[in-house]
N, C-alpha and C. Protein backbone atom coordinates (compact mmCIF):
# COMPACT_ATOMS: atom_id res chain seq x y z
N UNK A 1 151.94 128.17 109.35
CA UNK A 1 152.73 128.68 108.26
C UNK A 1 153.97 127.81 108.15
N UNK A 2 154.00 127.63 106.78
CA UNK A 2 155.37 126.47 106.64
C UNK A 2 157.06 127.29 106.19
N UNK A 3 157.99 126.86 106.90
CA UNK A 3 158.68 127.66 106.44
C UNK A 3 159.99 126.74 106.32
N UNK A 4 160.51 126.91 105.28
CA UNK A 4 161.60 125.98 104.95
C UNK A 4 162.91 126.35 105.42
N UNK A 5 163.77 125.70 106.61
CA UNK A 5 164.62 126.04 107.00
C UNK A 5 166.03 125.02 106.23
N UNK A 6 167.10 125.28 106.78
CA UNK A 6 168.40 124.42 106.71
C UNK A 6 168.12 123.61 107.69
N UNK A 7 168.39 122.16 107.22
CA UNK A 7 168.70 121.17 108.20
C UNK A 7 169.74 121.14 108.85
N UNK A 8 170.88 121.31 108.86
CA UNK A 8 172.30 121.69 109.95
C UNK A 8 171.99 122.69 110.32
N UNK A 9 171.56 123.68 110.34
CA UNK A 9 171.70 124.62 111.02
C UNK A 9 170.23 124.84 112.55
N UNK A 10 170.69 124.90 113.59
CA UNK A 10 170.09 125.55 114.50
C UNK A 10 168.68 126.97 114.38
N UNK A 11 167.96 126.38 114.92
CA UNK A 11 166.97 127.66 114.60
C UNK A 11 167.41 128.65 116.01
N UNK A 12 166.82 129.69 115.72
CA UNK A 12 167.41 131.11 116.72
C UNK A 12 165.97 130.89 117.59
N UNK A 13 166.83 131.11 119.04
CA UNK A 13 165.26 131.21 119.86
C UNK A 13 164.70 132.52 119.89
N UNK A 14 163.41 132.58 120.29
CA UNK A 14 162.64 133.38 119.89
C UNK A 14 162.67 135.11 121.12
N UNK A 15 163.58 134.38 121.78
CA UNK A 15 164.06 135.79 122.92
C UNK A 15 165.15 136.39 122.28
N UNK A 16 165.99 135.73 121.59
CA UNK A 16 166.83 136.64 120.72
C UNK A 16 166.50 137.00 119.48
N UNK A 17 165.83 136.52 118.54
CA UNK A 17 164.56 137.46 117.85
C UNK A 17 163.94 138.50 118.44
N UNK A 18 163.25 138.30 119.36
CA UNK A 18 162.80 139.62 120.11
C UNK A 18 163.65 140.61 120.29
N UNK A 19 164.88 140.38 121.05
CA UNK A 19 165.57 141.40 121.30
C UNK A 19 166.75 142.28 120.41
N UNK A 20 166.52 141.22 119.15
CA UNK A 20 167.55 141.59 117.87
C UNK A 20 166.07 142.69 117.57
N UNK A 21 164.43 142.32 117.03
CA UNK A 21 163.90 143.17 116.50
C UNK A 21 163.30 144.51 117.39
N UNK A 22 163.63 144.15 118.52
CA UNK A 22 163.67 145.48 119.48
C UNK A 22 164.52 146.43 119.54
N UNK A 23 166.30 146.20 119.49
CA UNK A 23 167.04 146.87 119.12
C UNK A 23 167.02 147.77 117.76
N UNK A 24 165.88 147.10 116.46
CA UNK A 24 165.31 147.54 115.07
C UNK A 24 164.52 148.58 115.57
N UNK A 25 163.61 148.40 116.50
CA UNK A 25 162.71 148.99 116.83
C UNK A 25 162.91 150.66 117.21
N UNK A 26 163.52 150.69 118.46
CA UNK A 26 164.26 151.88 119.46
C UNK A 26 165.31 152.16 118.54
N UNK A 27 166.16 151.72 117.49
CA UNK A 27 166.95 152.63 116.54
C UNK A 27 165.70 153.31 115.36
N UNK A 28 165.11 152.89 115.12
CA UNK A 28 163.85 153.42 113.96
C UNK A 28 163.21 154.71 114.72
N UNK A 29 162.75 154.71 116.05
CA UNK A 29 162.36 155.57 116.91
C UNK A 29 163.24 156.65 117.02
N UNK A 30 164.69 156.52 117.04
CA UNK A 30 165.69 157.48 117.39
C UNK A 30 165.78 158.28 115.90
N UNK A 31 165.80 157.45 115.03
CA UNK A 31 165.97 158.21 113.27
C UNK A 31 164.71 158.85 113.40
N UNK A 32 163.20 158.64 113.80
CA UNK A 32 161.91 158.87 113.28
C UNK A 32 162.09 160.39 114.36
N UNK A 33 163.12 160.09 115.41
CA UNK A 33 162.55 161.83 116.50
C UNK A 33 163.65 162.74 115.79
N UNK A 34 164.35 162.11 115.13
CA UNK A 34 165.56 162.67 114.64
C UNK A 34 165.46 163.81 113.03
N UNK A 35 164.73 162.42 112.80
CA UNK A 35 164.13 163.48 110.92
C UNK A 35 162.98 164.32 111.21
N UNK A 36 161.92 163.55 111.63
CA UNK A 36 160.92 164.31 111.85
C UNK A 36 160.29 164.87 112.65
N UNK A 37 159.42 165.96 112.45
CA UNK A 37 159.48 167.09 113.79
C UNK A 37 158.05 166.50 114.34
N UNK A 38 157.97 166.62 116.13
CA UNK A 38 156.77 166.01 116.45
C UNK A 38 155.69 165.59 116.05
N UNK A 39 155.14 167.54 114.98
CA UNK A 39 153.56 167.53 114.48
C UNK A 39 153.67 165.97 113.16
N UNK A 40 154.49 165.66 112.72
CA UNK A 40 154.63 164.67 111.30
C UNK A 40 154.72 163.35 111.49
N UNK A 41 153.33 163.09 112.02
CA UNK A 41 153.14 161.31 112.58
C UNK A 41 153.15 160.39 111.52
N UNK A 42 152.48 161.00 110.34
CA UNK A 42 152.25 159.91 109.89
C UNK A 42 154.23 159.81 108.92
N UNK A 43 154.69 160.22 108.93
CA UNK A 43 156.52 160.26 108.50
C UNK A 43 156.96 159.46 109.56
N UNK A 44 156.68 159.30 110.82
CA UNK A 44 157.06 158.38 112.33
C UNK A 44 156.39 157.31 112.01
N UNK A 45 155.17 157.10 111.61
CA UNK A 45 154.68 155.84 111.62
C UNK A 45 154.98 155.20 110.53
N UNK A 46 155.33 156.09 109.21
CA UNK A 46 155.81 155.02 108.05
C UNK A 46 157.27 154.56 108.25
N UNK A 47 157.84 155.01 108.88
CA UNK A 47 159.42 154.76 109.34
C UNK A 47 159.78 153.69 110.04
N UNK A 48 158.38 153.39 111.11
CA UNK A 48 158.67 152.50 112.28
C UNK A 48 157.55 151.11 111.29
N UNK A 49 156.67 151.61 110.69
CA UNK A 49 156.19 150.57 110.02
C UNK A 49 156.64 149.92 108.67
N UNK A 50 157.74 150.67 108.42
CA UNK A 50 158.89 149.43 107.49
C UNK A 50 159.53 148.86 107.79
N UNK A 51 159.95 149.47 108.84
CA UNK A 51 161.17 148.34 109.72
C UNK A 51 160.14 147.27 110.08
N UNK A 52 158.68 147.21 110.71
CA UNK A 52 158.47 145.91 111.39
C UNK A 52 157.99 145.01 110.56
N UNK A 53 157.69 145.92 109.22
CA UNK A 53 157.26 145.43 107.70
C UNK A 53 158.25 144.35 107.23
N UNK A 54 159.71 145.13 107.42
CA UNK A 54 161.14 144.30 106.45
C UNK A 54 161.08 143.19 107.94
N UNK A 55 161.32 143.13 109.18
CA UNK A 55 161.81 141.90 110.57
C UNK A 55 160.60 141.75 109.90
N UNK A 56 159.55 141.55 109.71
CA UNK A 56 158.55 140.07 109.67
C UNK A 56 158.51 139.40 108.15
N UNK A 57 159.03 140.00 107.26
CA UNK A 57 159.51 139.53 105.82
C UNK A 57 160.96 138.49 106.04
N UNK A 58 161.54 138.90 106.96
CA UNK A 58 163.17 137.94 107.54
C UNK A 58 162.57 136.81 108.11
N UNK A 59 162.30 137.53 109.08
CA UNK A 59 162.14 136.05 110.73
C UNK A 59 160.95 134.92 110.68
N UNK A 60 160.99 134.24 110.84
CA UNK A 60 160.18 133.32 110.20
C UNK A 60 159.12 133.23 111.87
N UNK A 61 159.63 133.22 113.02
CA UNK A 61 158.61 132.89 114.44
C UNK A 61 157.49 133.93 114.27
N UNK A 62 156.62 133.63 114.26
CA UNK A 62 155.20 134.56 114.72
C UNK A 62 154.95 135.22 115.50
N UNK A 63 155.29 134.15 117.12
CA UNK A 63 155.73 134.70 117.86
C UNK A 63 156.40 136.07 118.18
N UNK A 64 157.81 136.26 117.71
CA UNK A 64 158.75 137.05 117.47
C UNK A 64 157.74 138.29 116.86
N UNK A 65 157.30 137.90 115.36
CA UNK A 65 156.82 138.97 114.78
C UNK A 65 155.69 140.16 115.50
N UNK A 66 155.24 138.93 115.88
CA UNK A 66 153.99 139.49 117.19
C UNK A 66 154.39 140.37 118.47
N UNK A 67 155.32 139.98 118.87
CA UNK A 67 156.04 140.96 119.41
C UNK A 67 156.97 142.46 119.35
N UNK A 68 157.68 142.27 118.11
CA UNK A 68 158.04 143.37 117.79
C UNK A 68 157.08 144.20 117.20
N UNK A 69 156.20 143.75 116.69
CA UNK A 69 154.90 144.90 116.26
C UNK A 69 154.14 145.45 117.37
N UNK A 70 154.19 144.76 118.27
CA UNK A 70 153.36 145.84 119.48
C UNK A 70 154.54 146.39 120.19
N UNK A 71 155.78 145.82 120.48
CA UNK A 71 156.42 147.13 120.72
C UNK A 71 156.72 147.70 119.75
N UNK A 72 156.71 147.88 118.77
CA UNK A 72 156.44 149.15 117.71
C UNK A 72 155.21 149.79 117.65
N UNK A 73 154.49 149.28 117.55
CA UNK A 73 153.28 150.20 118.03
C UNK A 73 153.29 150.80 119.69
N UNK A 74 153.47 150.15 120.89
CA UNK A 74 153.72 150.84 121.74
C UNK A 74 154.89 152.23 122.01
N UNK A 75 155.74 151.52 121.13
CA UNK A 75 157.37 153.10 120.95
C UNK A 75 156.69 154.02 120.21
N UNK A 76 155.51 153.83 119.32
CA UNK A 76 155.42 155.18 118.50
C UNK A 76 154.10 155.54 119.25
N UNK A 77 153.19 155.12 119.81
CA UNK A 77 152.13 155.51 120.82
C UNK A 77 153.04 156.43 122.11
N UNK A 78 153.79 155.93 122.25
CA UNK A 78 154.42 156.40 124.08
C UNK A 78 155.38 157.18 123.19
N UNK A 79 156.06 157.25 122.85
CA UNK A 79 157.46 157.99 122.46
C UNK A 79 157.44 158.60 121.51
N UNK A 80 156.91 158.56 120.46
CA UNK A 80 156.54 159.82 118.99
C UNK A 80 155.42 159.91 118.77
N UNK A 81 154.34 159.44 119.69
CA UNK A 81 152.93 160.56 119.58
C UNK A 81 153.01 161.47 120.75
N UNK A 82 153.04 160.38 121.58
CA UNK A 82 152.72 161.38 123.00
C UNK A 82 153.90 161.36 123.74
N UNK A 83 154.39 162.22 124.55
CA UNK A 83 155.89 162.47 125.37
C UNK A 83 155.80 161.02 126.62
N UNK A 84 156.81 161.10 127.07
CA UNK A 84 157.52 160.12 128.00
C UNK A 84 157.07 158.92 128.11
N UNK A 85 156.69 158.30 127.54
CA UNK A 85 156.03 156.67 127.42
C UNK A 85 154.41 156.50 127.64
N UNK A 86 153.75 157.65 127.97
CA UNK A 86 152.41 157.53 127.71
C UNK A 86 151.85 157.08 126.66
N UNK A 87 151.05 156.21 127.39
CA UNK A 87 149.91 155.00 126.19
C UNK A 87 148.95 155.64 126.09
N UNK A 88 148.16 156.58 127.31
CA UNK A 88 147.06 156.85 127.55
C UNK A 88 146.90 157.94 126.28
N UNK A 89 145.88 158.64 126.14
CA UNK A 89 145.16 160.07 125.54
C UNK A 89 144.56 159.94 124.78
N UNK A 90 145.06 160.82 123.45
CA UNK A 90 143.80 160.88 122.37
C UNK A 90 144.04 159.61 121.59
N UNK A 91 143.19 159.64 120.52
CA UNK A 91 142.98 158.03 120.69
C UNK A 91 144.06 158.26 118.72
N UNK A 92 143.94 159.36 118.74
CA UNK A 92 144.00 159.75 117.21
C UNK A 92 145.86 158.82 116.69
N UNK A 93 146.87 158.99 117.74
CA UNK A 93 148.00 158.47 117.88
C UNK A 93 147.63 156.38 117.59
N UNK A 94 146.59 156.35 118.46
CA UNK A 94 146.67 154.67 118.02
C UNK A 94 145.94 153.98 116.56
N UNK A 95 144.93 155.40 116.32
CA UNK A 95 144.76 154.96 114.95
C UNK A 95 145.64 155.12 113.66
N UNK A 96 146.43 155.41 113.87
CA UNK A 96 147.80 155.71 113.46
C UNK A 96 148.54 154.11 113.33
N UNK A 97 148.65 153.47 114.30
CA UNK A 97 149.66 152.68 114.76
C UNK A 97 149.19 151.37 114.05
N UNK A 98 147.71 151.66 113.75
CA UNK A 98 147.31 150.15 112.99
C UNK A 98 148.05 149.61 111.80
N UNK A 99 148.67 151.17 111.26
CA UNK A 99 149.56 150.62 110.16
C UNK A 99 150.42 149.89 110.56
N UNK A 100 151.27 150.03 111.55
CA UNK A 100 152.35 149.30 111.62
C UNK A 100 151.98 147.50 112.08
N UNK A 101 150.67 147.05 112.05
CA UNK A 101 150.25 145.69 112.44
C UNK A 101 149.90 145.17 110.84
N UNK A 102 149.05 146.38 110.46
CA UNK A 102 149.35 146.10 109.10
C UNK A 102 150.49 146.20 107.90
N UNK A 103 151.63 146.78 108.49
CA UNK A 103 153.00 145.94 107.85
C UNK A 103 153.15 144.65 108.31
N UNK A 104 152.93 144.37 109.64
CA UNK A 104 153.58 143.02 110.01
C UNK A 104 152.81 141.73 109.23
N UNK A 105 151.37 142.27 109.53
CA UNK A 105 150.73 140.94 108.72
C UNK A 105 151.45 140.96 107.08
N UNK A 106 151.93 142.34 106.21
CA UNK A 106 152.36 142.15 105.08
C UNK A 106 153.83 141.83 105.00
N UNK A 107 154.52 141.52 105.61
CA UNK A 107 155.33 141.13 106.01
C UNK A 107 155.61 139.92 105.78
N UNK A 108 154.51 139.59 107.15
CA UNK A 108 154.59 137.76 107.10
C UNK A 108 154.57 137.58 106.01
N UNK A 109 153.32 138.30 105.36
CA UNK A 109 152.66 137.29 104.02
C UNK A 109 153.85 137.19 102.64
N UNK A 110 154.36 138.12 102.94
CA UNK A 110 155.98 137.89 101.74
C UNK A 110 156.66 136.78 102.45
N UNK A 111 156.80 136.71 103.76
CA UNK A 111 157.73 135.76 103.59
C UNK A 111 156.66 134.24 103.44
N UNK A 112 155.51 134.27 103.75
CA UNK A 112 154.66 132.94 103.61
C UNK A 112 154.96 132.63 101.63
N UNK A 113 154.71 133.29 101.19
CA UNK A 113 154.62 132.96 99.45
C UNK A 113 156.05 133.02 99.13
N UNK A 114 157.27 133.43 99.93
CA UNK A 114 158.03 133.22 99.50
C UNK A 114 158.68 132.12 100.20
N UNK A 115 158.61 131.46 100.99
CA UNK A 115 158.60 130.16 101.73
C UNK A 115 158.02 129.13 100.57
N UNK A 116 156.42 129.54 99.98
CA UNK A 116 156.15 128.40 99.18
C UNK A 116 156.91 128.37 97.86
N UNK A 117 157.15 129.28 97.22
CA UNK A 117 157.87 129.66 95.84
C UNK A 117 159.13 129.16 95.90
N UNK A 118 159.93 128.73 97.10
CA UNK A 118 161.32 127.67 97.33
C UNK A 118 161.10 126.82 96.75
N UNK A 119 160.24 125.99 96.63
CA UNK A 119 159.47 124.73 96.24
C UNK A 119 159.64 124.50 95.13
N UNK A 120 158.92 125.94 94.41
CA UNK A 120 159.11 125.47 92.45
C UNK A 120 160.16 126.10 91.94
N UNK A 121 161.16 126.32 92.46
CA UNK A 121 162.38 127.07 91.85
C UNK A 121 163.35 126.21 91.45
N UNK A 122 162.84 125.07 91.41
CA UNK A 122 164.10 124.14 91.10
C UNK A 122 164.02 124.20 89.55
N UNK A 123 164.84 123.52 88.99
CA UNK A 123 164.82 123.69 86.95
C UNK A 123 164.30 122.01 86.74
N UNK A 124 163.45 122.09 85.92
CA UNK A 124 162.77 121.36 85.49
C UNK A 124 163.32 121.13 83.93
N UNK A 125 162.95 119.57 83.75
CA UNK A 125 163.79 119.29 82.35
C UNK A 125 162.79 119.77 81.15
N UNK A 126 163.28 120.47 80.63
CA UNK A 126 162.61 120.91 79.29
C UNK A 126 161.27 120.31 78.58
N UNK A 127 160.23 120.31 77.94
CA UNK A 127 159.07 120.19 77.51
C UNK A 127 159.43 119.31 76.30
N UNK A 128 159.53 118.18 76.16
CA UNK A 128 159.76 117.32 74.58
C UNK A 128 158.60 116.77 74.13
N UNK A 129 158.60 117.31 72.37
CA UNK A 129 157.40 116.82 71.88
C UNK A 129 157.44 115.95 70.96
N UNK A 130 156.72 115.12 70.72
CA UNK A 130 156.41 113.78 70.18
C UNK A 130 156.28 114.20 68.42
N UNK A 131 157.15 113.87 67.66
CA UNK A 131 156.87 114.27 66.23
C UNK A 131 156.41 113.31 65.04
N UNK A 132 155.50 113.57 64.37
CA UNK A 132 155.05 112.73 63.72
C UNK A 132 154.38 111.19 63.96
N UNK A 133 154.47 110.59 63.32
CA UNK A 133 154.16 109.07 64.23
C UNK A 133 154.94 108.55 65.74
N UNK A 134 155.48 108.75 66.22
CA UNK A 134 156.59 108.24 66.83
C UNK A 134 155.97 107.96 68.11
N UNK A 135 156.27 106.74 68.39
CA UNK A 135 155.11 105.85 69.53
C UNK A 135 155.89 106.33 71.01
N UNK A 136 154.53 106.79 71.46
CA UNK A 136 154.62 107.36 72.69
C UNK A 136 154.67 106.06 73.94
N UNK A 137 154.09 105.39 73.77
CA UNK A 137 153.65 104.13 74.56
C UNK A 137 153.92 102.96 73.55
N UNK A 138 154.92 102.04 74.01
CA UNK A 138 154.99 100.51 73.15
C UNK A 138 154.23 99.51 73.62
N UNK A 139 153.26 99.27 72.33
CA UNK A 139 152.21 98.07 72.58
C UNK A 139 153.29 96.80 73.51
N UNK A 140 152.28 95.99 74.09
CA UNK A 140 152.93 94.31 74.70
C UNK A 140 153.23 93.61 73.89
N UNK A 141 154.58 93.05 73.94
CA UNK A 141 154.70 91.80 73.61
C UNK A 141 154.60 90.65 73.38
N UNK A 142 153.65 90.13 74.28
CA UNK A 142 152.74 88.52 74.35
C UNK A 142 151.51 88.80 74.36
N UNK A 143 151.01 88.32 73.47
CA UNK A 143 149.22 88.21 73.01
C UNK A 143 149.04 88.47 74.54
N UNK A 144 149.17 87.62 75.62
CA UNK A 144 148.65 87.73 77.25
C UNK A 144 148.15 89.22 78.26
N UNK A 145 149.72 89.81 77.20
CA UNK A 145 149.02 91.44 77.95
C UNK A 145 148.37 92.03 77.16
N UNK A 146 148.11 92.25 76.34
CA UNK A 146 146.84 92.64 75.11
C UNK A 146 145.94 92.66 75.65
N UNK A 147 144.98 92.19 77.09
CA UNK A 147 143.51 91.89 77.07
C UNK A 147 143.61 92.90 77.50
N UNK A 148 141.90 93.15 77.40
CA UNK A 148 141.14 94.36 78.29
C UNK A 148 141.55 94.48 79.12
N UNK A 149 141.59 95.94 79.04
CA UNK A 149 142.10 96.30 80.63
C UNK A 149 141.00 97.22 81.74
C-alpha cells in the first residue's frame, strides 16, 4: 500500500502507534461499559468498531493497524462480552468481534483511495479548443522534413 507522506517530516514508529491506538482502544471500552448495559453487544461492538474503523483511516503502518484491531477485538471478547479478561466460552461474543476486523480492513481501504486521490488533486490547466481552421500542428519548413514519415 502506497502512502504519501511529508518529506521533512519523520515517520512515527510503530510502538507508539500501537500504544497511542491502545490508549483509543481501553477509552472506547470504558464509554462502551459505561453507556451500555452488559446484555447490548452489538452497541459495544459498534463503539469499539469505529474507533478501530476511524485509527486505521489515520495511521498509515499495517502493522499498527493490525494490532490495534486484535486488541480491540480481544478488549471486547475479555472485557464487554465475557467478565475479567476471559477469551475462552461461547463462541457467540467472537462472532461478534469480526466486525471490528471488518472496520479495520474498511478503514485501511479509505485511507488506501485516499492516499491515491492526493495524486489527482492538483488543478489542471483548463480544456482549450481549437476554433475553426486554426492549425493545430505547423507544417515544416524545408521541403527536407516533408518526407514520409
Amino acid at each position: 500500500m502506497a502512502v504519501v507522506r511529508d518529506q521533512g517530516s519523520e515517520p512515527v514508529p510503530t510502538g507508539i502507534q500501537v500504544a497511542g491506538g491502545a490508549a483509543l482502544v481501553v477509552g472506547a471500552a470504558l464509554v462502551a461499559a459505561a453507556v451500555f448495559t452488559p446484555g447490548e453487544l452489538p452497541g459495544r461492538v459498534l463503539l469499539i468498531a469505529g474507533v478501530v474503523g476511524a485509527y486505521a483511516a489515520v495511521v498509515a503502518d499495517l502493522r499498527a493497524v493490525a494490532a490495534v484491531s486484535a486488541l480491540g477485538a480481544a478488549t471486547f471478547v475479555g472485557f464487554l462480552a465475557h467478565h475479567y479478561g476471559e477469551l475462552t466460552g461461547p463462541g457467540h461474543a467472537w462472532s461478534h468481534a469480526v466486525l471490528i476486523g471488518f472496520a479495520a480492513v474498511l478503514g485501511a481501504g479509505y485511507r488506501y483511495v485516499r492516499s491515491i486521490n492526493l495524486d489527482h488533486d492538483a488543478p489542471r490547466p483548463p480544456l482549450s479548443r481549437a476554433l475553426g481552421s486554426t492549425t493545430v500542428v505547423a507544417p515544416p519548413d524545408r521541403p527536407e522534413e516533408r518526407g514520409a514519415a
